[in-house]
C-alpha atoms as a PDB file:
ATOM      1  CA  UNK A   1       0.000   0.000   0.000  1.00  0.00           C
ATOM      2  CA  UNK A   2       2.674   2.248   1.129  1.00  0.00           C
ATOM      3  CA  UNK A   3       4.286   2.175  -2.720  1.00  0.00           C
ATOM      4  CA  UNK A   4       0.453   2.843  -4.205  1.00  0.00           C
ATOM      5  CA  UNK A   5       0.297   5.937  -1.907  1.00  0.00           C
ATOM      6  CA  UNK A   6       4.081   7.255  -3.154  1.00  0.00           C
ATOM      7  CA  UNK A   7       2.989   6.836  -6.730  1.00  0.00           C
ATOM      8  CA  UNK A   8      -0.425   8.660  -6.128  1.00  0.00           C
ATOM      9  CA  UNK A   9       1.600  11.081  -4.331  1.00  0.00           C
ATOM     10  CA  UNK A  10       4.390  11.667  -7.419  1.00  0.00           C
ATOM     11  CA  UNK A  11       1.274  11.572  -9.716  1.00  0.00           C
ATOM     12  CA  UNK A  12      -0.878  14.519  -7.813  1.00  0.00           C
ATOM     13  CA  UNK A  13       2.477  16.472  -7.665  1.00  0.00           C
ATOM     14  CA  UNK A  14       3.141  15.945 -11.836  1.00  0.00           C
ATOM     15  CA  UNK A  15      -0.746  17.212 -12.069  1.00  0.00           C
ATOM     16  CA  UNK A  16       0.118  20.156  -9.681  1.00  0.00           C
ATOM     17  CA  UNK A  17       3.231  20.727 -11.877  1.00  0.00           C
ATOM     18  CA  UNK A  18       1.124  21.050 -15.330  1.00  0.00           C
ATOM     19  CA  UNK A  19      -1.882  22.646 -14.564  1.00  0.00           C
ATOM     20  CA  UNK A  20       0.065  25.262 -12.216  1.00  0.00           C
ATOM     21  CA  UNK A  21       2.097  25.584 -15.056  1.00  0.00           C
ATOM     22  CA  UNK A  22      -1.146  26.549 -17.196  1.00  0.00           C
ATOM     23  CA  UNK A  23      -2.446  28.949 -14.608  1.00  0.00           C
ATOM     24  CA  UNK A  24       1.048  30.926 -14.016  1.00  0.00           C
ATOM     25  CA  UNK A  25       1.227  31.096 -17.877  1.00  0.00           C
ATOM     26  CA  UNK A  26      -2.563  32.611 -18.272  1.00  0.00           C
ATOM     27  CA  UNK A  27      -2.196  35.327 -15.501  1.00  0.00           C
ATOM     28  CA  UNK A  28       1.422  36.335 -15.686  1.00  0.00           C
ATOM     29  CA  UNK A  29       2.640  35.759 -19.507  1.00  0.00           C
ATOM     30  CA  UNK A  30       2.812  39.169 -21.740  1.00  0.00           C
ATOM     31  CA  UNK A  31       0.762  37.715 -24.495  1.00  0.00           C
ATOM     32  CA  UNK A  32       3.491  35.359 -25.642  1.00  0.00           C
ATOM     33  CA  UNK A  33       1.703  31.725 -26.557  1.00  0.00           C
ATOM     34  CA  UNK A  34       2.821  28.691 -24.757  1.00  0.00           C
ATOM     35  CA  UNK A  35       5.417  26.700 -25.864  1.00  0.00           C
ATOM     36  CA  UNK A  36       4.201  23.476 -27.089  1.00  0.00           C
ATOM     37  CA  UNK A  37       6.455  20.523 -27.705  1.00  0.00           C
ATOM     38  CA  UNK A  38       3.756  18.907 -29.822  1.00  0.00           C
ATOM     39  CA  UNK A  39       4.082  21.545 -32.323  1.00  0.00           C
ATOM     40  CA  UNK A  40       0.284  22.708 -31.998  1.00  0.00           C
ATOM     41  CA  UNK A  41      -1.240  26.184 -30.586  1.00  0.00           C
ATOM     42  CA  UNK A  42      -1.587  24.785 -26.908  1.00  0.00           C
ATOM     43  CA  UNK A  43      -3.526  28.479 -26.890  1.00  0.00           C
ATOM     44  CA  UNK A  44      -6.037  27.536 -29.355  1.00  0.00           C
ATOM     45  CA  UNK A  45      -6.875  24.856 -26.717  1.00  0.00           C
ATOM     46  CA  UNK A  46      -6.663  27.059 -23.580  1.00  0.00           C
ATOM     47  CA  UNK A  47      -7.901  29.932 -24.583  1.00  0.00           C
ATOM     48  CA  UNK A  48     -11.102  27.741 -26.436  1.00  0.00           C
ATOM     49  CA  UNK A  49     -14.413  28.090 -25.632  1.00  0.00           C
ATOM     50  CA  UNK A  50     -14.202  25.346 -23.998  1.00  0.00           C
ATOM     51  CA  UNK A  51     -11.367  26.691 -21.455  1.00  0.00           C
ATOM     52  CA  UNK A  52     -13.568  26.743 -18.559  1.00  0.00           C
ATOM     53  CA  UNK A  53     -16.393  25.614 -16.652  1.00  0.00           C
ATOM     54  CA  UNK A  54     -18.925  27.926 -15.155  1.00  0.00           C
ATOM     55  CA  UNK A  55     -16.587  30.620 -14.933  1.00  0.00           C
ATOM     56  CA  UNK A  56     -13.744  28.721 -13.555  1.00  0.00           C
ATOM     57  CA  UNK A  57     -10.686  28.017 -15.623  1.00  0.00           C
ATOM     58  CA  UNK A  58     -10.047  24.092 -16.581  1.00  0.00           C
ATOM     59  CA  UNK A  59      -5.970  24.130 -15.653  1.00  0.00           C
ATOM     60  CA  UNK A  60      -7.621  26.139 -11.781  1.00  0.00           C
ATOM     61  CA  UNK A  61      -9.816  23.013 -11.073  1.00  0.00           C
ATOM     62  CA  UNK A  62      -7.018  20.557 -12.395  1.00  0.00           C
ATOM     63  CA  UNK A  63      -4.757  22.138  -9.520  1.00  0.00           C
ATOM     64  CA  UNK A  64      -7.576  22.047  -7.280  1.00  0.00           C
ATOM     65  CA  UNK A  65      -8.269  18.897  -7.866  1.00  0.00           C
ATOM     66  CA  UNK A  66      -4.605  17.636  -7.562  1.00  0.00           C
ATOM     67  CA  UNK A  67      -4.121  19.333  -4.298  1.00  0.00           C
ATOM     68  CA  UNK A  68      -7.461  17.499  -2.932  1.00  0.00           C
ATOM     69  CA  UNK A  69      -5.563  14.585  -4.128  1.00  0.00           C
ATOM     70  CA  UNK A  70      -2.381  15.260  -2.269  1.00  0.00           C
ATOM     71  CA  UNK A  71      -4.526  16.399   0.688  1.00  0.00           C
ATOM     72  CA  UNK A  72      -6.192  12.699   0.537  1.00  0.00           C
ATOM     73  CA  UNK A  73      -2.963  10.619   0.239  1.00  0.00           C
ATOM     74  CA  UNK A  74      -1.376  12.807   2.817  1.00  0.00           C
ATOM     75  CA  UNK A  75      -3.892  11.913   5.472  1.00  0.00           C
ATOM     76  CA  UNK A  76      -4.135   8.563   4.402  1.00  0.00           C
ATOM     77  CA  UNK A  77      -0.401   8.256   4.568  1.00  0.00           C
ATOM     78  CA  UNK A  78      -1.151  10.448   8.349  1.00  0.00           C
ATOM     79  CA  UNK A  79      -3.863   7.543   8.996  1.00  0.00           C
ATOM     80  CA  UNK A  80      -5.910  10.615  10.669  1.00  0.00           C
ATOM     81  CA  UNK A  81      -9.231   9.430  11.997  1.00  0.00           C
ATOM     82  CA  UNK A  82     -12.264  10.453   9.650  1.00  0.00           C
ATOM     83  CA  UNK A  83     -16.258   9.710   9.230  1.00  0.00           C
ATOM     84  CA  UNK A  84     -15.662   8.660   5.863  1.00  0.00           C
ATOM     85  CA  UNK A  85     -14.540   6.059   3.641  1.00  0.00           C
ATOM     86  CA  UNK A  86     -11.292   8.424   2.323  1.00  0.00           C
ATOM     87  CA  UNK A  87     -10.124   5.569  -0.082  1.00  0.00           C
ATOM     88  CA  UNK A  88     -14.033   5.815  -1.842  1.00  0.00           C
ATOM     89  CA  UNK A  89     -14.138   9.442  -2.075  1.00  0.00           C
ATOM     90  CA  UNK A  90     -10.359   9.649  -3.919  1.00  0.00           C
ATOM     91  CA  UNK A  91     -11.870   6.396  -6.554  1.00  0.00           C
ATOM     92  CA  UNK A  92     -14.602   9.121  -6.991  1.00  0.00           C
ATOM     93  CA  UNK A  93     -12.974  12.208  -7.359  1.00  0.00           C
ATOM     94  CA  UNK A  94     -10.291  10.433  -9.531  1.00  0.00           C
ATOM     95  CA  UNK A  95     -13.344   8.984 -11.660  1.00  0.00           C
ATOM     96  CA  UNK A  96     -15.052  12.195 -12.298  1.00  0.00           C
ATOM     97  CA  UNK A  97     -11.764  13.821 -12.560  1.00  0.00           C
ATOM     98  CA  UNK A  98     -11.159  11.085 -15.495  1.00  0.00           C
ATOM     99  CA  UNK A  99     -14.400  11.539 -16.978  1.00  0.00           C
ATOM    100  CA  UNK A 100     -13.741  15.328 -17.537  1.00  0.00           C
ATOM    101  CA  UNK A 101     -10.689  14.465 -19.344  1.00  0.00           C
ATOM    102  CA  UNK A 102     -11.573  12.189 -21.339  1.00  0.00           C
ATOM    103  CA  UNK A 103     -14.821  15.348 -22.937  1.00  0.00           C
ATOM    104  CA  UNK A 104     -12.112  17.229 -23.307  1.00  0.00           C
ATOM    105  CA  UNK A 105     -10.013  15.717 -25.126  1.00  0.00           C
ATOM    106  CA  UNK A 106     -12.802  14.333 -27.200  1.00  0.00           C
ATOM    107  CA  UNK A 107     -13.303  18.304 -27.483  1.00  0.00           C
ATOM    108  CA  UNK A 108      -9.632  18.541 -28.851  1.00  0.00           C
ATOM    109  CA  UNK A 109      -9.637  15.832 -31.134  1.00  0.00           C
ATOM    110  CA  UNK A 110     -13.206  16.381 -32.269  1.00  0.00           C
ATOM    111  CA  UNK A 111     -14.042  20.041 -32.252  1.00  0.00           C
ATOM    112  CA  UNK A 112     -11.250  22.778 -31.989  1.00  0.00           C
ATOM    113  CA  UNK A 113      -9.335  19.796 -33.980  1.00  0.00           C
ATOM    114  CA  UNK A 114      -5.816  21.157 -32.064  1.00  0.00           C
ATOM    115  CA  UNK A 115      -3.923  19.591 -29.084  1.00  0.00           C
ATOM    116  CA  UNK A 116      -2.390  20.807 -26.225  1.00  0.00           C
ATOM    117  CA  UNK A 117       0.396  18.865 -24.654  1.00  0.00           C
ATOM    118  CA  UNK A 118      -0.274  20.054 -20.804  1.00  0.00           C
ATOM    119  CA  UNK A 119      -3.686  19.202 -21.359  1.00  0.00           C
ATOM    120  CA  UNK A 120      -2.963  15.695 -22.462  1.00  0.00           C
ATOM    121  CA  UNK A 121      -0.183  14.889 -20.070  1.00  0.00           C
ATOM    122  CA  UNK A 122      -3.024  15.908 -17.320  1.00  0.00           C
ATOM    123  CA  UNK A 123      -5.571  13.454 -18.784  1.00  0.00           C
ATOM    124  CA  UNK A 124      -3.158  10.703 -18.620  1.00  0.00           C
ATOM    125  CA  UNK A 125      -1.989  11.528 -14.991  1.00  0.00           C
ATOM    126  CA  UNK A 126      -5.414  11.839 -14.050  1.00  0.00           C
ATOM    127  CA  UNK A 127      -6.301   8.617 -15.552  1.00  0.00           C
ATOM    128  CA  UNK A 128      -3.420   6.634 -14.015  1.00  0.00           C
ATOM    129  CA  UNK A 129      -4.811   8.488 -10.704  1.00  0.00           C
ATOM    130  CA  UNK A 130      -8.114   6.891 -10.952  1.00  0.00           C
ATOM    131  CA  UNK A 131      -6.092   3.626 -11.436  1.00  0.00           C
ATOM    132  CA  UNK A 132      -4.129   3.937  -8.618  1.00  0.00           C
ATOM    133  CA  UNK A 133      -6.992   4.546  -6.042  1.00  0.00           C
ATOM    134  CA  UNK A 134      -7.899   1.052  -6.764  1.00  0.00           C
ATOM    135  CA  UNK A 135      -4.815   0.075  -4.725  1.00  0.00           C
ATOM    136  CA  UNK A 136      -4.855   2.391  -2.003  1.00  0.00           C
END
């Protein structure tokens, strides 16, 4: 279990490490568009219609979510006393969390028919995520 939690753990952080990327990059870059290694316009994506949800930027509740992640593990890992079944509630976070990935990069392929690379590499984290709660 220990080595499931450490992986979850190095997983939440890579999450926290892209989609902080995307927010610095959105509120502090002069109008410069990100670098992407895929050789797309990772701004087409970001700066899509599609960029947010009720207001709220995608990459803002991608770090929110990773941080309830690392939150999670880190109490799990604390083994601090709660009323609910933690383990359930991070397989259902990471589901939903997996499920919103997965529209939008149906949105990327499909519709604004561009990719983003920090985008992608936070579906797949997020999917292996919702893997690894399974062995928590």
């Amino acid at each position: 279990m220990t080595s499931f939690i450490a992986s979850f753990l190095a997983l939440a952080t890579g999450g926290i490490i892209t989609s902080g990327y995307l927010v610095w990059q959105h509120y502090h870059r002069q109008r410069q568009p990100l670098l992407c290694p895929l050789n797309h316009d990772c701004s087409k994506v970001t700066e899509s219609r599609w960029s947010h949800l009720f207001y709220v930027r995608n990459e803002v509740l991608g770090l929110l979510f990773y941080v309830g992640m690392i939150t999670a593990a880190l109490l799990l890992i604390l083994d601090v006393p709660l009323p609910i079944q933690l383990q359930w509630w991070m397989r259902l976070a990471a589901g939903g969390g997996t499920l919103f990935s997965l529209v939008l990069v149906y949105l990327q392929v499909k519709v604004i028919k561009d990719y983003c690379f920090y985008c992608l590499i936070s579906a797949v984290l997020t999917m292996l995520l919702f893997i690894n709660s399974f062995f928590l």
